[in-house]
C-alpha atoms as a PDB file:
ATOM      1  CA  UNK A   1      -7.801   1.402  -9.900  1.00  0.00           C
ATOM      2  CA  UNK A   2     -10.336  -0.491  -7.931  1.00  0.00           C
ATOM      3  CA  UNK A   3      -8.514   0.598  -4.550  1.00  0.00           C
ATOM      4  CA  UNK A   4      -9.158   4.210  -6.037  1.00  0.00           C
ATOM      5  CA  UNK A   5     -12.926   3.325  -6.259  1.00  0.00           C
ATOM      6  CA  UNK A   6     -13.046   1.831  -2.712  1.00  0.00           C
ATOM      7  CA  UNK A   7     -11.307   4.697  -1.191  1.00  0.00           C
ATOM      8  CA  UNK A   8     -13.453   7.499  -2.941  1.00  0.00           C
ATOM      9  CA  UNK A   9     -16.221   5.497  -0.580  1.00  0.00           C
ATOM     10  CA  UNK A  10     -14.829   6.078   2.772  1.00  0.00           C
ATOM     11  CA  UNK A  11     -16.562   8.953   4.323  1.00  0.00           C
ATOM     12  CA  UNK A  12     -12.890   9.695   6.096  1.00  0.00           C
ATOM     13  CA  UNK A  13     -13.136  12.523   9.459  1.00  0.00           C
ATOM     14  CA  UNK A  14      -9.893  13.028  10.622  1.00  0.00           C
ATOM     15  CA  UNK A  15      -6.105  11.756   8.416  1.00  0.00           C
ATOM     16  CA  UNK A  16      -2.916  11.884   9.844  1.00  0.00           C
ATOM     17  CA  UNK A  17      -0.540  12.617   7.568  1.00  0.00           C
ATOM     18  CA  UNK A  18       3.373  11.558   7.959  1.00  0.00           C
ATOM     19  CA  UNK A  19       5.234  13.272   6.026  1.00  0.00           C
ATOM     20  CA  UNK A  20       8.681  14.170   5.639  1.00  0.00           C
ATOM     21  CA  UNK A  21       9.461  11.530   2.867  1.00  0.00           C
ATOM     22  CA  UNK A  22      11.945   9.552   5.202  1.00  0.00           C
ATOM     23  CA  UNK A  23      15.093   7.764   3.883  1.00  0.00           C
ATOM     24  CA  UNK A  24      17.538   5.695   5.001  1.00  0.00           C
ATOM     25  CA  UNK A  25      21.287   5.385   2.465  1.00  0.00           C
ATOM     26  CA  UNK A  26      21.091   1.665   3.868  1.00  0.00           C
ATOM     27  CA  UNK A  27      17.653   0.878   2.489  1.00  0.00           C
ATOM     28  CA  UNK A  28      18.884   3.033  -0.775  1.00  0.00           C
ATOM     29  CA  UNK A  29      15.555   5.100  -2.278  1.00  0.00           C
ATOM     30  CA  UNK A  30      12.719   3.484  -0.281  1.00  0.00           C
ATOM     31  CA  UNK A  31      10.741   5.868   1.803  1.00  0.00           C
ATOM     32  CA  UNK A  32       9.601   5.283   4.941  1.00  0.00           C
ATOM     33  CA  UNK A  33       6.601   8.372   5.054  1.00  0.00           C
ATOM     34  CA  UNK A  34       4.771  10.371   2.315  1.00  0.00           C
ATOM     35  CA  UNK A  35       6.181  13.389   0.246  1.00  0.00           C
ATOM     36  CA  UNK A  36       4.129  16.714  -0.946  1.00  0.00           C
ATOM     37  CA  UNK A  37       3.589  15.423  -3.899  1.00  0.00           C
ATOM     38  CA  UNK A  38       1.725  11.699  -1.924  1.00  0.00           C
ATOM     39  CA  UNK A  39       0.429  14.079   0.365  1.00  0.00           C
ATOM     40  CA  UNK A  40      -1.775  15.727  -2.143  1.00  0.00           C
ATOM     41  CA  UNK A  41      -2.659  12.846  -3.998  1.00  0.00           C
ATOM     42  CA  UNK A  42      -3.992  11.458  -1.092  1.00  0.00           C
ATOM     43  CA  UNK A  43      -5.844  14.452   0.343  1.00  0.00           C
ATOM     44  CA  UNK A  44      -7.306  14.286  -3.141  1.00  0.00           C
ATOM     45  CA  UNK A  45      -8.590  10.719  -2.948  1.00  0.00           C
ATOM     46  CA  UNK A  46      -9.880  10.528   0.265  1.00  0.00           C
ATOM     47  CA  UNK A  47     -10.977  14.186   1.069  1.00  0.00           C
ATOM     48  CA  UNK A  48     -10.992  14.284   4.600  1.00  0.00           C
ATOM     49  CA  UNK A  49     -12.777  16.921   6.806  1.00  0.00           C
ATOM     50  CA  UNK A  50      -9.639  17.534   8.603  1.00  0.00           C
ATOM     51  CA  UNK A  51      -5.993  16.213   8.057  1.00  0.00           C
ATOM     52  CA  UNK A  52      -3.295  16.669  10.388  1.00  0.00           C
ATOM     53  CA  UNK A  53       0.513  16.763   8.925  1.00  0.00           C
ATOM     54  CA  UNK A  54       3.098  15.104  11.353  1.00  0.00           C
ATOM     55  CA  UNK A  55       6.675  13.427  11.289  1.00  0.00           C
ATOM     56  CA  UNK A  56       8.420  16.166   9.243  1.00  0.00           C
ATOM     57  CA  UNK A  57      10.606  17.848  11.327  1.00  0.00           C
ATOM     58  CA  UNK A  58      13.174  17.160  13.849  1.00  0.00           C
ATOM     59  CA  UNK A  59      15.349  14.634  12.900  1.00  0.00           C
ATOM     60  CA  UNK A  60      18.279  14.287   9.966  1.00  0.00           C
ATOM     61  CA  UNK A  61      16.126  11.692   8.264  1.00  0.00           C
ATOM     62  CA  UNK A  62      13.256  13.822   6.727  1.00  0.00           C
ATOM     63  CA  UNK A  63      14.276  15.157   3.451  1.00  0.00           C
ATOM     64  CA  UNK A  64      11.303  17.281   2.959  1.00  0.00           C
ATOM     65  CA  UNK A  65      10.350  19.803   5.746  1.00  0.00           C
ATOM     66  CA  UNK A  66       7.147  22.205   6.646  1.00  0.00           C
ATOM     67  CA  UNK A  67       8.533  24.589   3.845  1.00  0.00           C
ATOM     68  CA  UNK A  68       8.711  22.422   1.375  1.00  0.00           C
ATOM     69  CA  UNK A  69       5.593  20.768   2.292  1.00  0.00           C
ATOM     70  CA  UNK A  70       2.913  23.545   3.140  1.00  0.00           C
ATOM     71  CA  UNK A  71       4.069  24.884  -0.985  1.00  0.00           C
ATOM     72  CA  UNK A  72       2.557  21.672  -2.010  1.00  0.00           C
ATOM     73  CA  UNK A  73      -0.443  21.014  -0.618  1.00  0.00           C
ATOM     74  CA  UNK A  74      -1.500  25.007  -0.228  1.00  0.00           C
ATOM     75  CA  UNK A  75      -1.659  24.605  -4.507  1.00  0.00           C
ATOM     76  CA  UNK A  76      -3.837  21.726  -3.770  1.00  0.00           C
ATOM     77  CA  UNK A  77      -6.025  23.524  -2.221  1.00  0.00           C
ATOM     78  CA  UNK A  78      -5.931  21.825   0.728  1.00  0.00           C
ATOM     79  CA  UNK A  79      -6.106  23.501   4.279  1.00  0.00           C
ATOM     80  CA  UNK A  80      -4.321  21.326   6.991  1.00  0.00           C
ATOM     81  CA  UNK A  81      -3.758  22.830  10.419  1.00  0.00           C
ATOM     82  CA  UNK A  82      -0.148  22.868  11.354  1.00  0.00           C
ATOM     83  CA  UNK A  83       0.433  21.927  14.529  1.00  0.00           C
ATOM     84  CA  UNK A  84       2.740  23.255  17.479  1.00  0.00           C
ATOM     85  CA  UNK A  85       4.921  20.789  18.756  1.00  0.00           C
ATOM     86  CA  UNK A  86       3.813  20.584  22.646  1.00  0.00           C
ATOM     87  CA  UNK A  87       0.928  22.699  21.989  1.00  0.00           C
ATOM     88  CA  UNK A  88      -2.261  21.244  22.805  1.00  0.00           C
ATOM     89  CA  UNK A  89      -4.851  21.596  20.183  1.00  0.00           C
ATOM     90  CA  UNK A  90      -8.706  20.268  20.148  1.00  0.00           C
ATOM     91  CA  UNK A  91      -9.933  18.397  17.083  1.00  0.00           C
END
């Protein structure tokens, strides 16, 4: 609770968000980056001017993808720029 408190003090410009709530079957059901559901929760807390979803695509490990994360934090009300891989893009 009183990391709740501290964090609704940050004055936060720019989160990165990795997503794509990595596992491993040798480290069982620990994940490795943040699901929708994380996602939200922490775009809730911290309420950053801008955040920036990456690490969700491209590779066997992510178990959650953009369509099952854009769902998730669009009913959050949350607009997030998704970026094109390769694509430069000015923050």
């Amino acid at each position: 609770m009183r990391d709740a408190v501290l964090a609704r003090q940050l004055d936060v410009d720019l989160l990165i968000l990795h997503l794509g709530s990595v596992k491993f079957p040798l480290t069982g059901p620990l994940r490795y980056s943040m699901d929708g559901h994380d996602a939200t929760a922490l775009l809730e807390l911290l309420r950053p001017r801008v955040a920036i979803p990456v690490h969700y695509e491209g590779w066997s490990h992510f178990s959650e993808t953009r369509a099952d994360l854009q769902p998730a934090l669009d009913r959050g009300g949350h607009v997030v720029p998704w970026l094109t891989p390769g694509t430069r893009q000015d923050l």
